[in-house]
N, C-alpha and C. Protein backbone atom coordinates (compact mmCIF):
# COMPACT_ATOMS: atom_id res chain seq x y z
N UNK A 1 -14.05 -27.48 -20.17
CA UNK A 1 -13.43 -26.26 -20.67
C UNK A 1 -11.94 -26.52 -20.84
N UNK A 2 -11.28 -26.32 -21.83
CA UNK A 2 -10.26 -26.42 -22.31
C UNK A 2 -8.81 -25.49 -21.78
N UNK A 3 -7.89 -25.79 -21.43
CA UNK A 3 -6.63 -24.80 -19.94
C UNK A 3 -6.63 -23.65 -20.79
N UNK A 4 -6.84 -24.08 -22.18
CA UNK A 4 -6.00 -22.86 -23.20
C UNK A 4 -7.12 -22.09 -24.35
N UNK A 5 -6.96 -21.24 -24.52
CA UNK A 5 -8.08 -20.98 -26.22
C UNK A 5 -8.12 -19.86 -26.32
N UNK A 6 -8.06 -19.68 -27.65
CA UNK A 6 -8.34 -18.27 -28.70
C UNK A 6 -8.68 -17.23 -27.83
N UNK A 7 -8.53 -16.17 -27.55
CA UNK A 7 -9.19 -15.35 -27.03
C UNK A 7 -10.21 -14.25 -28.15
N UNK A 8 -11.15 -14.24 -28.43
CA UNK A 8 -11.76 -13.50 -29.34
C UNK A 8 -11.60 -12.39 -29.81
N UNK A 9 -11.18 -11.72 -30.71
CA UNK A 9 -11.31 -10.43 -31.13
C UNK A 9 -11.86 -9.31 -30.94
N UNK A 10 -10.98 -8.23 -29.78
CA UNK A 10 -11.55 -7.38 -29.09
C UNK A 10 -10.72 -6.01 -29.39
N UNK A 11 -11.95 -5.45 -29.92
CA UNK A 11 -11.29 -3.66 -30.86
C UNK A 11 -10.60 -3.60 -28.97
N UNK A 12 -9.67 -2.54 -29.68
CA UNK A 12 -9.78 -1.24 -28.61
C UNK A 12 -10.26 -0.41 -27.77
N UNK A 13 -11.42 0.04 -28.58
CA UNK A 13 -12.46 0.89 -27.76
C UNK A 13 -13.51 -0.42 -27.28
N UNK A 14 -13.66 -1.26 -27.48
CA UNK A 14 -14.09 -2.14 -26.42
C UNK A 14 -13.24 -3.11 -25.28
N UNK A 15 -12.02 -2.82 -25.35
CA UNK A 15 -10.93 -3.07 -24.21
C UNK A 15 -11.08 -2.27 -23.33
N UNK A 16 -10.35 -1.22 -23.80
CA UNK A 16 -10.62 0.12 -23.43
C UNK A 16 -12.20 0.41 -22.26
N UNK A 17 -13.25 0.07 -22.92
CA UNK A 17 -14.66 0.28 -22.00
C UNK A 17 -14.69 -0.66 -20.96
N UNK A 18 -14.71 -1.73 -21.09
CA UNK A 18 -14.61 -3.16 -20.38
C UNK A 18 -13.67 -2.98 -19.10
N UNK A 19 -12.29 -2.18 -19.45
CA UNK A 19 -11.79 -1.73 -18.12
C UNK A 19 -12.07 -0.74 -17.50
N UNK A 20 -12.40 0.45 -18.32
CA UNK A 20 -12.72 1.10 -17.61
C UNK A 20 -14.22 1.17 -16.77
N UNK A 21 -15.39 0.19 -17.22
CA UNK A 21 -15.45 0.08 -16.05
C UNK A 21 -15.41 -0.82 -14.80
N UNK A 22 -14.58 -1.74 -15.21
CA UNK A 22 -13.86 -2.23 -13.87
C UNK A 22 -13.17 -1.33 -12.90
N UNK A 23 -12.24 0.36 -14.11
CA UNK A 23 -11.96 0.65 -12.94
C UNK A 23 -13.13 1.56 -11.92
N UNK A 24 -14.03 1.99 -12.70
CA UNK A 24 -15.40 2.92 -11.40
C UNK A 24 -15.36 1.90 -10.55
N UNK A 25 -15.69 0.36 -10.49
CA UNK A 25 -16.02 -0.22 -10.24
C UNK A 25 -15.23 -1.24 -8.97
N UNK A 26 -13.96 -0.59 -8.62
CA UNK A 26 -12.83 -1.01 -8.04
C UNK A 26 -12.68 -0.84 -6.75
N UNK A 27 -14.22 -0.78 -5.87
CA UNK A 27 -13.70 -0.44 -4.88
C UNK A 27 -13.90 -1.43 -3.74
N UNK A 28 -12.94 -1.37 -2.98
CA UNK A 28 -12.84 -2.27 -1.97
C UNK A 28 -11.64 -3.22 -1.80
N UNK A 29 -10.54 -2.70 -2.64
CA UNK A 29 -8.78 -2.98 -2.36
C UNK A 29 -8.99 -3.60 -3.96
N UNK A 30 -7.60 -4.62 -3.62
CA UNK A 30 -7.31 -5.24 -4.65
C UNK A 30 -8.39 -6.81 -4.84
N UNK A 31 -8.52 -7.50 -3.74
CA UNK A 31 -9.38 -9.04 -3.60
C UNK A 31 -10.50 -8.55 -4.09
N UNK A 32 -11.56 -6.85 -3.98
CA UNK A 32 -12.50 -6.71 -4.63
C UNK A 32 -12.52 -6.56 -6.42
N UNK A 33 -11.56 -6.03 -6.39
CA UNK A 33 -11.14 -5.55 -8.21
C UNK A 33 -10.77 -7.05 -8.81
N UNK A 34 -9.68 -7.94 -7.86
CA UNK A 34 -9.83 -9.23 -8.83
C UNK A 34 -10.95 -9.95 -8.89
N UNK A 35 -12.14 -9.99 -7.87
CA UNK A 35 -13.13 -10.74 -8.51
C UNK A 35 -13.86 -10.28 -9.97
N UNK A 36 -13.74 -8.87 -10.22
CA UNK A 36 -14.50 -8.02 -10.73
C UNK A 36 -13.80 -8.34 -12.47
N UNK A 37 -12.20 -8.47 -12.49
CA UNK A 37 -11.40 -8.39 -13.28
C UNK A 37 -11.84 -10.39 -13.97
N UNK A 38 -11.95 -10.84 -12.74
CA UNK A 38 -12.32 -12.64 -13.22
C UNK A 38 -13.81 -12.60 -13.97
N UNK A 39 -14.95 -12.02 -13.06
CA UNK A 39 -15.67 -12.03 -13.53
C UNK A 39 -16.19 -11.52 -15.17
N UNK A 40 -14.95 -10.06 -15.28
CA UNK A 40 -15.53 -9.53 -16.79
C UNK A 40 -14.65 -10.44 -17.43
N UNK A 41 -13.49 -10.89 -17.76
CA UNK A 41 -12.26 -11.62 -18.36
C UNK A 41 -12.72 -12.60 -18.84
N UNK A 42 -13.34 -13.85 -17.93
CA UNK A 42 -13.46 -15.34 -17.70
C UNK A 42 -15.30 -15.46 -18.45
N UNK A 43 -16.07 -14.57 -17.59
CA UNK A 43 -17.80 -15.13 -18.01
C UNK A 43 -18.43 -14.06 -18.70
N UNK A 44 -18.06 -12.80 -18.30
CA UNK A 44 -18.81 -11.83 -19.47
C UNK A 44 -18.13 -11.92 -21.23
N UNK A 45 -16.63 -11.80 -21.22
CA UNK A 45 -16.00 -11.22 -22.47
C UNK A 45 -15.34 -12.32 -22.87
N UNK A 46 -15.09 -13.83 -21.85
CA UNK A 46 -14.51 -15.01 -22.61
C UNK A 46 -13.21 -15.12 -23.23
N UNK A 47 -11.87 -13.58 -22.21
CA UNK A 47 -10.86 -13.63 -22.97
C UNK A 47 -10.03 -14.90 -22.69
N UNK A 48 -10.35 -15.45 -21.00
CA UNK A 48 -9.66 -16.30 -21.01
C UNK A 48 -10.17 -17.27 -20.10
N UNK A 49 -9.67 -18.46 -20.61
CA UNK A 49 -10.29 -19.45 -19.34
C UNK A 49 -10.40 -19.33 -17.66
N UNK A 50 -11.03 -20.26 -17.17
CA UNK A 50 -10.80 -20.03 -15.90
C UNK A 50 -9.57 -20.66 -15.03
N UNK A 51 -9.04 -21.64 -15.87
CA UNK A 51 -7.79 -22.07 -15.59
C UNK A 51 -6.48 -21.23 -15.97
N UNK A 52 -6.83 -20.71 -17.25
CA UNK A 52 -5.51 -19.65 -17.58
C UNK A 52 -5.80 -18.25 -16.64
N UNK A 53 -6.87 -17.95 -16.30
CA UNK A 53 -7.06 -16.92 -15.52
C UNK A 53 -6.50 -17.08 -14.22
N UNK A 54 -6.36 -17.93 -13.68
CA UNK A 54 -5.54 -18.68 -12.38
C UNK A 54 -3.86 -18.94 -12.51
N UNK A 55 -3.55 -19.27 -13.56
CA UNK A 55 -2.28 -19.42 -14.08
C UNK A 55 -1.84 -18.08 -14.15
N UNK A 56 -2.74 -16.86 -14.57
CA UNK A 56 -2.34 -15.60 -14.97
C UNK A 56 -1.61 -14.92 -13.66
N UNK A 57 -2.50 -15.58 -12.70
CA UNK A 57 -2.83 -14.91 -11.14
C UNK A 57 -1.41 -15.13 -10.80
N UNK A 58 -1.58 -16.74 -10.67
CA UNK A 58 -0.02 -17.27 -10.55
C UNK A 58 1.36 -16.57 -10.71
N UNK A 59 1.14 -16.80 -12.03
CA UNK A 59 2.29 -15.43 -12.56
C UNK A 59 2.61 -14.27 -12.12
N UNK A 60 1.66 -13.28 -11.90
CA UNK A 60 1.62 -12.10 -11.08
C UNK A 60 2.01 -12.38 -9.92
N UNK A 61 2.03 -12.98 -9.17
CA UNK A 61 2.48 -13.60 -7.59
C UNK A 61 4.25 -13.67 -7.80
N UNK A 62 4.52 -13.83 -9.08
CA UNK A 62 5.89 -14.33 -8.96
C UNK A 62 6.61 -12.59 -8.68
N UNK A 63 5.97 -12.09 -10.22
CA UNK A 63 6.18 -10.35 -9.87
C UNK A 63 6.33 -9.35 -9.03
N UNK A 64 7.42 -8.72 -9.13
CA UNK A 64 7.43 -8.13 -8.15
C UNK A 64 6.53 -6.40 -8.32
N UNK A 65 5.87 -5.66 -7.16
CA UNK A 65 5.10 -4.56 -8.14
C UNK A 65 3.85 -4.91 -7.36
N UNK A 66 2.94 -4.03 -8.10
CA UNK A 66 1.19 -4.27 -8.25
C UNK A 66 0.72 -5.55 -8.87
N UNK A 67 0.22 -6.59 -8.48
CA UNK A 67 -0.35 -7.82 -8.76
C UNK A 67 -1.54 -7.31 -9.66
N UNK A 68 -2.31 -5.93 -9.61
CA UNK A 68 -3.28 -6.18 -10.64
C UNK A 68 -2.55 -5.58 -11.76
N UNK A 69 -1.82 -4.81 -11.81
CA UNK A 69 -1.56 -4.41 -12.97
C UNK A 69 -0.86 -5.40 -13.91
N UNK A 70 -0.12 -6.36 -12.97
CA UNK A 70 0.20 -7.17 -14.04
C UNK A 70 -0.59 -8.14 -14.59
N UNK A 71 -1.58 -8.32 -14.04
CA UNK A 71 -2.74 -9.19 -14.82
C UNK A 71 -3.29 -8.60 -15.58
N UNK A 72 -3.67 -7.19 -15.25
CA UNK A 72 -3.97 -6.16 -16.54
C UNK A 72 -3.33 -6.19 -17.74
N UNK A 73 -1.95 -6.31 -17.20
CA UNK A 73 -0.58 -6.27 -18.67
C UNK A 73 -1.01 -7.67 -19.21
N UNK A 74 -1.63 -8.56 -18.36
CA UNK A 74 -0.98 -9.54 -19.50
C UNK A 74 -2.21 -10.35 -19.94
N UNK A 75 -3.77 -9.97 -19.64
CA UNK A 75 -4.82 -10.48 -20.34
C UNK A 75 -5.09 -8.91 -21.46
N UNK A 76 -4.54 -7.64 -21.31
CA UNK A 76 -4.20 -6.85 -22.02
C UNK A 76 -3.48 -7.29 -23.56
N UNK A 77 -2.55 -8.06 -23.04
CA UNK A 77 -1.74 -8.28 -24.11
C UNK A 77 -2.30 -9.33 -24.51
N UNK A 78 -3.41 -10.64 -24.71
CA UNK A 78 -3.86 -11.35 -24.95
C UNK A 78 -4.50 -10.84 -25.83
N UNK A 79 -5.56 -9.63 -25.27
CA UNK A 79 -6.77 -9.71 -26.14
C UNK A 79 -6.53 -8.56 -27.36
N UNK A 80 -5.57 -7.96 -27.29
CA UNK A 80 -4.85 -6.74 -28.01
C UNK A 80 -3.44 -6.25 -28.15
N UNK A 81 -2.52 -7.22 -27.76
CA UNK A 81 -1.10 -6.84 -28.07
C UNK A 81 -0.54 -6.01 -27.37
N UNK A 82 0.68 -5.16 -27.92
CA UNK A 82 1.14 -4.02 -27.40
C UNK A 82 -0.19 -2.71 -26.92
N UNK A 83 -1.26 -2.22 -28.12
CA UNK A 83 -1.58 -1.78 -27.89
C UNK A 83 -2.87 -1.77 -26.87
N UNK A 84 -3.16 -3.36 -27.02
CA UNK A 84 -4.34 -3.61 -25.90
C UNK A 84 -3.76 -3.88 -24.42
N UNK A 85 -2.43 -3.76 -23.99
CA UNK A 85 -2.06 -3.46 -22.86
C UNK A 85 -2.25 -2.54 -22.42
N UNK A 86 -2.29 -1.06 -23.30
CA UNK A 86 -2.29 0.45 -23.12
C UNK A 86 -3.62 0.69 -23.00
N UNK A 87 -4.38 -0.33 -23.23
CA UNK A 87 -5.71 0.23 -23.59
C UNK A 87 -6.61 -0.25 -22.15
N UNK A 88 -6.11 -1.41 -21.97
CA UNK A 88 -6.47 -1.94 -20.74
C UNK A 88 -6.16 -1.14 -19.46
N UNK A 89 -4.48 -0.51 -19.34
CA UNK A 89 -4.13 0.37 -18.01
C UNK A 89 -4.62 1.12 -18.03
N UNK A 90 -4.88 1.99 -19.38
CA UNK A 90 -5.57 3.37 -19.28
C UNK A 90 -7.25 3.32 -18.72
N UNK A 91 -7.94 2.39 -19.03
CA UNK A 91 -8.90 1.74 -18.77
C UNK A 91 -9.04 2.09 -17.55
N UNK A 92 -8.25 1.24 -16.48
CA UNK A 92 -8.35 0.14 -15.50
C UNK A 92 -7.83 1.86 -14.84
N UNK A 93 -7.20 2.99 -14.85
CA UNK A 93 -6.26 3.43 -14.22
C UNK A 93 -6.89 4.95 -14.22
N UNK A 94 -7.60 5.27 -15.14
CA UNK A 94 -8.57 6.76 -15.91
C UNK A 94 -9.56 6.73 -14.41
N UNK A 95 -10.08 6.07 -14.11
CA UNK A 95 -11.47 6.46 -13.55
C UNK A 95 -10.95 6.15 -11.71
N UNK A 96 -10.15 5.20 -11.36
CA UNK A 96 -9.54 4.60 -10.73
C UNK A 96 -9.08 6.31 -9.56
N UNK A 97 -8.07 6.23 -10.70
CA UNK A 97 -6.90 7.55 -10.07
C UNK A 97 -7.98 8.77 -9.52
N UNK A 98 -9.03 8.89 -10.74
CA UNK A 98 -9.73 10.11 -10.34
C UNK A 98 -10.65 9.99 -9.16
N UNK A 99 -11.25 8.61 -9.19
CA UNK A 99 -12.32 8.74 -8.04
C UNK A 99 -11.41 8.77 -6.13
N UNK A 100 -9.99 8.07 -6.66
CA UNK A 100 -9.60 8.43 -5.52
C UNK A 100 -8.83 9.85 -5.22
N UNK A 101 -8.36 10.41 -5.94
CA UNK A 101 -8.24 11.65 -5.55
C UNK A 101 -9.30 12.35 -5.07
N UNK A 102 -10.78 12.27 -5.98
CA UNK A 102 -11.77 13.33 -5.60
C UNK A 102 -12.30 12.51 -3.78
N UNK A 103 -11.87 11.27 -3.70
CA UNK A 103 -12.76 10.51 -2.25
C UNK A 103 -11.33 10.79 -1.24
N UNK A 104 -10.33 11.16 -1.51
CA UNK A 104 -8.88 11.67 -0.26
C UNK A 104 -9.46 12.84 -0.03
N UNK A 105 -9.85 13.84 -1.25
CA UNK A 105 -10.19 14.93 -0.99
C UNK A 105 -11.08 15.15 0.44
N UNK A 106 -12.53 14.34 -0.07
CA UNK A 106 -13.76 14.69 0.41
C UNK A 106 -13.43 14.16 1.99
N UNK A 107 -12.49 13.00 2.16
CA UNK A 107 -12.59 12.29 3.27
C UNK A 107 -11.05 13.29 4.67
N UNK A 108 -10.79 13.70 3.52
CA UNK A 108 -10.21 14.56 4.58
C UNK A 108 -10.86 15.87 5.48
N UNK A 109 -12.22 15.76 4.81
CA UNK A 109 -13.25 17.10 5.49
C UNK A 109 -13.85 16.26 6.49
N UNK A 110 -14.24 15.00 6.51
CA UNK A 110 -15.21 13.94 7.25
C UNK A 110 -14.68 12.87 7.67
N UNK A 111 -13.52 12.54 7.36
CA UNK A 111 -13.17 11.53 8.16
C UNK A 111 -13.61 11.44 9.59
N UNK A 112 -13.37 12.77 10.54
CA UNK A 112 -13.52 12.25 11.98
C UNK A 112 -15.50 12.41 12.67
N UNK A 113 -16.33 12.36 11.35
CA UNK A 113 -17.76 12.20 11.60
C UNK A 113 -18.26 10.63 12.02
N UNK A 114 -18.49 11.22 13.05
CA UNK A 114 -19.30 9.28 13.57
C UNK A 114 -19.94 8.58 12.27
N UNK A 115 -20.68 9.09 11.29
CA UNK A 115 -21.48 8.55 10.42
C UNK A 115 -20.40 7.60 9.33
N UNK A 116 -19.15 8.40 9.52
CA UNK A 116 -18.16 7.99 8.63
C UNK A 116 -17.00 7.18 8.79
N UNK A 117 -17.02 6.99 10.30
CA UNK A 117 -16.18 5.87 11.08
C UNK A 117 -17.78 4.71 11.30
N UNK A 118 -18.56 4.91 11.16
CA UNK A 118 -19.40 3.48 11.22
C UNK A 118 -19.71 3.18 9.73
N UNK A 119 -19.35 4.01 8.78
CA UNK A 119 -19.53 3.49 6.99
C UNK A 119 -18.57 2.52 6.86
N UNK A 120 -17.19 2.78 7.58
CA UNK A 120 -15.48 2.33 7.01
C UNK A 120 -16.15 1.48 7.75
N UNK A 121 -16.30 1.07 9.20
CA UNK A 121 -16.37 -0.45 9.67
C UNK A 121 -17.46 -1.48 8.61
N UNK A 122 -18.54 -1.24 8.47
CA UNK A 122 -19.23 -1.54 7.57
C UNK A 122 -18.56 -2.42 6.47
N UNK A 123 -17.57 -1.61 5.97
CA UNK A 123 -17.22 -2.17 4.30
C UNK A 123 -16.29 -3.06 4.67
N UNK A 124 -15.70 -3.18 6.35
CA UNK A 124 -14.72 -4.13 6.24
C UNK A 124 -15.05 -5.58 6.11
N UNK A 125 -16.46 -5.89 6.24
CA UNK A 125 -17.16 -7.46 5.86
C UNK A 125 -17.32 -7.59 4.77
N UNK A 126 -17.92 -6.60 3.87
CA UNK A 126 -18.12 -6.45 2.93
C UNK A 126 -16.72 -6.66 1.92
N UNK A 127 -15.97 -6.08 2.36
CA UNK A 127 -14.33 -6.45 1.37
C UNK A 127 -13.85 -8.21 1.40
N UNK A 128 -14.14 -8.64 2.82
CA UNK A 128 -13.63 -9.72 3.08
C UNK A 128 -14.55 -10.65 2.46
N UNK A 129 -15.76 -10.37 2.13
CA UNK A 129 -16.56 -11.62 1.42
C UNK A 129 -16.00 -11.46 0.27
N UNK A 130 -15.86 -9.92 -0.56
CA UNK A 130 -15.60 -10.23 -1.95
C UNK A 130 -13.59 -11.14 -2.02
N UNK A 131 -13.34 -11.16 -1.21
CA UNK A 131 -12.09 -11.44 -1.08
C UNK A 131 -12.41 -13.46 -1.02
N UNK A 132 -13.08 -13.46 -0.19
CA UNK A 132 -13.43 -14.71 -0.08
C UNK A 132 -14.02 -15.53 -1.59
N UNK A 133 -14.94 -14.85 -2.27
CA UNK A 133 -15.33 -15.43 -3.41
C UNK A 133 -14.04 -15.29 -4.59
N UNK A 134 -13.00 -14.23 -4.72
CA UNK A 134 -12.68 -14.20 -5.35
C UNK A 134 -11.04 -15.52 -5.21
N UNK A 135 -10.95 -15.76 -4.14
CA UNK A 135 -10.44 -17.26 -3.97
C UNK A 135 -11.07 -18.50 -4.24
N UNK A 136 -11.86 -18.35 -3.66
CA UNK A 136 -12.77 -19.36 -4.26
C UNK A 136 -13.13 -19.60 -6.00
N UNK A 137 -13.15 -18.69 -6.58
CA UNK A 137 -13.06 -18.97 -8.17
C UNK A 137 -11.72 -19.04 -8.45
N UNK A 138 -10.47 -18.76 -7.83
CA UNK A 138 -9.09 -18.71 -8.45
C UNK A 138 -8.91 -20.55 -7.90
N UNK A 139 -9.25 -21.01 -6.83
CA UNK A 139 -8.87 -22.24 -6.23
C UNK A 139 -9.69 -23.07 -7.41
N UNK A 140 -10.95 -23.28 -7.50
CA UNK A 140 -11.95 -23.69 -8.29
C UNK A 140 -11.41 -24.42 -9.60
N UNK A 141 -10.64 -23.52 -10.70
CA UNK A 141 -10.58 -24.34 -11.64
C UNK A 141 -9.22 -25.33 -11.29
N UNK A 142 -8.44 -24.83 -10.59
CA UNK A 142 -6.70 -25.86 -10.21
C UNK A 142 -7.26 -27.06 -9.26
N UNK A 143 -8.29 -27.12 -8.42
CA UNK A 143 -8.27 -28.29 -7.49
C UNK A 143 -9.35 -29.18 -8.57
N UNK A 144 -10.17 -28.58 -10.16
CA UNK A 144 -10.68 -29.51 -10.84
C UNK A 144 -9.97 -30.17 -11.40
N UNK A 145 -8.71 -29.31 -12.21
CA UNK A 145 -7.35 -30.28 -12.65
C UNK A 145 -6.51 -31.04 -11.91
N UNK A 146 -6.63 -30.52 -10.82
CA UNK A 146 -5.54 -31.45 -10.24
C UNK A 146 -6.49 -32.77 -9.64
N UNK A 147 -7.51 -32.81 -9.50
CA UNK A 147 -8.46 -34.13 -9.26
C UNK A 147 -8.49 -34.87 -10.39
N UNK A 148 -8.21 -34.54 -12.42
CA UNK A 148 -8.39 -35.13 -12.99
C UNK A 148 -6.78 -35.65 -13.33
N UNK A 149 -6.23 -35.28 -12.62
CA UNK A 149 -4.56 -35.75 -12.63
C UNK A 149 -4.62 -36.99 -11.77
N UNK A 150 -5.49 -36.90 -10.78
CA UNK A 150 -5.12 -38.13 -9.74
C UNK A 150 -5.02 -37.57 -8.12
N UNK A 151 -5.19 -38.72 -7.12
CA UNK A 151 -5.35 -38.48 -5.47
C UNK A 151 -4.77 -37.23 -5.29
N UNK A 152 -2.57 -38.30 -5.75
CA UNK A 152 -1.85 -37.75 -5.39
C UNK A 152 -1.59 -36.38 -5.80
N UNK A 153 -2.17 -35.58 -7.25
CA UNK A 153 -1.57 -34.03 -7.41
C UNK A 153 -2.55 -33.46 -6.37
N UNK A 154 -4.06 -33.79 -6.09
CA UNK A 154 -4.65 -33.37 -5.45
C UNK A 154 -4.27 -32.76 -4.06
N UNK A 155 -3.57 -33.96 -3.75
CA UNK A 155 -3.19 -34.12 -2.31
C UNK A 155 -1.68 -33.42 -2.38
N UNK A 156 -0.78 -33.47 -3.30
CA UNK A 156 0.31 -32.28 -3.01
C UNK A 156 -0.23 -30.60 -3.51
N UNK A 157 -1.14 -30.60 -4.02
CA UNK A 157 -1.78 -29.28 -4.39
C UNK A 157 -2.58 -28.62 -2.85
N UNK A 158 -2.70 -29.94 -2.27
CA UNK A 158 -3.05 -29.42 -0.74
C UNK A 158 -2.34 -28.90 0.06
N UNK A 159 -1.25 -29.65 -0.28
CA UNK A 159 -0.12 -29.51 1.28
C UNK A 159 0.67 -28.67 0.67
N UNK A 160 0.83 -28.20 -0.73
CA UNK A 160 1.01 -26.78 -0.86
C UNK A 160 0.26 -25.51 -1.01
N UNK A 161 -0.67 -25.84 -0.76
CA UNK A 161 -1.86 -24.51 -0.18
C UNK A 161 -1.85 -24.57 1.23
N UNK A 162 -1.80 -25.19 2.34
CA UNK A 162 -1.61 -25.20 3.50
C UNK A 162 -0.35 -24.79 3.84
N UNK A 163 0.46 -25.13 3.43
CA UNK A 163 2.30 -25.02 3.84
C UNK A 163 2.13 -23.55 3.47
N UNK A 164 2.09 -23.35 1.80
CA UNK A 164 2.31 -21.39 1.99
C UNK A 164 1.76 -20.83 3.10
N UNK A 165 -0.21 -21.50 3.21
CA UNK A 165 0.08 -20.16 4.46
C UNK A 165 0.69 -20.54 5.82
N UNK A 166 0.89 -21.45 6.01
CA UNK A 166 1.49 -21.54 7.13
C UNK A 166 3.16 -20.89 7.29
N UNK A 167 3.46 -20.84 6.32
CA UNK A 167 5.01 -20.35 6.04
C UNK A 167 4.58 -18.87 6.15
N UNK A 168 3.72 -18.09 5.36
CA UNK A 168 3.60 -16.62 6.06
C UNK A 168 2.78 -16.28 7.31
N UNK A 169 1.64 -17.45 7.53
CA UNK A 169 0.86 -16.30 8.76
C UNK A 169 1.55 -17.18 10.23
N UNK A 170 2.40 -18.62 10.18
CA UNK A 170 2.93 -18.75 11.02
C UNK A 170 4.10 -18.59 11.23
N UNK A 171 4.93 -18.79 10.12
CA UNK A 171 6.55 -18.54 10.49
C UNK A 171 6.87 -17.20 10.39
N UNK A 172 6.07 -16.37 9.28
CA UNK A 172 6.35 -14.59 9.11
C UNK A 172 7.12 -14.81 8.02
N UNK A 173 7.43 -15.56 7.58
CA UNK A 173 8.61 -15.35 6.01
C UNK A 173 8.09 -14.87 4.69
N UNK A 174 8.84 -14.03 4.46
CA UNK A 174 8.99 -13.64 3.09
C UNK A 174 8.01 -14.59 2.18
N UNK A 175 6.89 -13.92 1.63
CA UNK A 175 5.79 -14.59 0.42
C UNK A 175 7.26 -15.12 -0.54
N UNK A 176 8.17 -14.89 -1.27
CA UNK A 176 8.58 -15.30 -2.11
C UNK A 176 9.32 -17.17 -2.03
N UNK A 177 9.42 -17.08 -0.23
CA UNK A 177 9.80 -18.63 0.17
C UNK A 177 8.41 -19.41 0.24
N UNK A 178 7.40 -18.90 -0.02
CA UNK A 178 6.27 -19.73 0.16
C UNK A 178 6.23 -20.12 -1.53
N UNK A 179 6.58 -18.71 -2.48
CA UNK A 179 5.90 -19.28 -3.79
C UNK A 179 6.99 -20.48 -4.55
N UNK A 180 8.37 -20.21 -4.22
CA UNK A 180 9.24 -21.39 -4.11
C UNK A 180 9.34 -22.23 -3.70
N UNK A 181 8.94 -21.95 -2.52
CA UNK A 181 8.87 -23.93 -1.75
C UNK A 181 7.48 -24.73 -2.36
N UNK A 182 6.12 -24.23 -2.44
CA UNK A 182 5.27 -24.50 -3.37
C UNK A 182 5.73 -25.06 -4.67
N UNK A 183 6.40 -24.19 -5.91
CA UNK A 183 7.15 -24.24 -7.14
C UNK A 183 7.79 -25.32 -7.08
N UNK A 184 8.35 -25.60 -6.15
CA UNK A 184 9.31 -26.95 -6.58
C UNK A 184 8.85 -28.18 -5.71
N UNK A 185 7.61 -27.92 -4.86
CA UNK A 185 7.02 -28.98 -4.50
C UNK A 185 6.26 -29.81 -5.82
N UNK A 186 6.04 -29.02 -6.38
CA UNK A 186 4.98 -29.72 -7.17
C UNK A 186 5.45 -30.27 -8.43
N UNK A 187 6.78 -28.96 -8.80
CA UNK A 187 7.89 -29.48 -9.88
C UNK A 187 8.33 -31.11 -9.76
N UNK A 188 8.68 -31.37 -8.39
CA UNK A 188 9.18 -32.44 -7.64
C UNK A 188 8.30 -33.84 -7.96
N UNK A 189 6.58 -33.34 -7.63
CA UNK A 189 5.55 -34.05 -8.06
C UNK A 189 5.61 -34.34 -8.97
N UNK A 190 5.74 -33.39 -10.23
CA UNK A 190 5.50 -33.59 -12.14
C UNK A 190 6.39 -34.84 -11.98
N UNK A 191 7.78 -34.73 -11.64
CA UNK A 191 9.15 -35.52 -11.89
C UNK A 191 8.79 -36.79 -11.75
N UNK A 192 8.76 -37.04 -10.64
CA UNK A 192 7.80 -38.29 -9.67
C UNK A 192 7.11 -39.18 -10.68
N UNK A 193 5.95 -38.48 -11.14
CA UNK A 193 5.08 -38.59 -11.91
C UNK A 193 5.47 -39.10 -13.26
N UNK A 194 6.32 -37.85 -13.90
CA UNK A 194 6.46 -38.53 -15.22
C UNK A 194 7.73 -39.68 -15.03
N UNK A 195 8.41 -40.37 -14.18
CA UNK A 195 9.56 -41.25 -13.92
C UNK A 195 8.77 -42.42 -14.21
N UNK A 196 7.40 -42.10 -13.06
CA UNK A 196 6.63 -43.41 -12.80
C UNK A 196 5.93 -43.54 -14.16
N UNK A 197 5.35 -42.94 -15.05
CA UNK A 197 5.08 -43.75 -16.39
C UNK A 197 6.26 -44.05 -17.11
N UNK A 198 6.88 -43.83 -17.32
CA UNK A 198 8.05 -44.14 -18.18
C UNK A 198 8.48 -45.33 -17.68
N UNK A 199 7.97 -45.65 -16.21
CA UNK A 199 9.01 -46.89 -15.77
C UNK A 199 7.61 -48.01 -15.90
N UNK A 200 6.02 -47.38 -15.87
CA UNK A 200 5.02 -48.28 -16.44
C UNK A 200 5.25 -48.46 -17.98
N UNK A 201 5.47 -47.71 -19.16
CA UNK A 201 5.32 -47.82 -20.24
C UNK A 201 6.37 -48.29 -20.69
């Protein structure tokens, strides 16, 4: 599969449907909605690879804000421009907004029912698997490229997936020193890299 390609020609009112129902379909935080957002994007609708879909992710990480919305904005703007951005939030944001207002509502009558403190524990495995797969397809297509690069991107693509988290769940720092020290680890790598052919060729 190719990092980059066409994304196919997608009206409006089929942008438009495609998110919206991702958004009915959104529940269980954000790690549940991005598998949901990979899955329609990448294997149902083919807007974008599974490598640019990871790159997309990427990007959003740099952002500051809602991480899905900006992936919304910007496979939005892929498959429809200015106006398939609008078509995508409204999408992603129509069914979204409403089901949680009408579920604050309802849960403020039942929250303190036993039946309804053993539902919430319930979904908390349930969130963490979809959280789990949906890393697992974002890791998936970058550790295939970086194996067809060679040991070494492999192996600094490691020790910068280990180092970030160790920089937030052990040192406590700021995500933005993890996505920089990462960024220019690997920048560092490219350099490396392209010195050493130039000094083979």
């Amino acid at each position: 599969m190719t990092a980059t390609h066409e994304a196919p020609s997608a009206s409006l009112p089929r942008i438009f449907q495609v998110w919206f129902k991702l958004g009915i379909q959104s529940f269980g935080g954000g790690v549940a909605t991005l598998a949901l957002i990979q899955r329609a994007a990448v294997d149902d609708e083919n807007w974008v690879t599974d490598l640019e879909f990871t790159r997309y992710w990427a990007l959003c990480q740099i952002a500051p804000g809602i991480n899905l919305f900006a992936l919304t904005i910007l496979i939005g703007r892929k498959t429809g421009g200015a106006l398939g951005i609008l078509a995508a939030l409204a999408g992603l944001l129509l069914p979204s907004i409403t089901i949680t207002i009408l579920m604050t509502a309802a849960y403020a009558k039942i929250r303190h029912a036993p039946a309804t403190q053993a539902a919430l524990r319930g979904i908390l495995p349930a969130t963490i698997g979809l959280g789990l797969v949906a890393t697992i397809q974002i890791v998936r297509p970058l550790a295939v490229a970086a194996r067809k690069e060679g040991v070494d991107t492999l192996i600094v693509s490691g020790v910068a997936l280990i180092g970030s988290g160790a920089v937030i769940a052990v040192w406590h720092l700021p995500v933005i020193f993890a996505l920089i020290g990462s960024a220019v680890l690997c920048a560092l790598h490219a350099w490396v890299r392209s010195l050493r052919r130039t000094a083979e060729s």
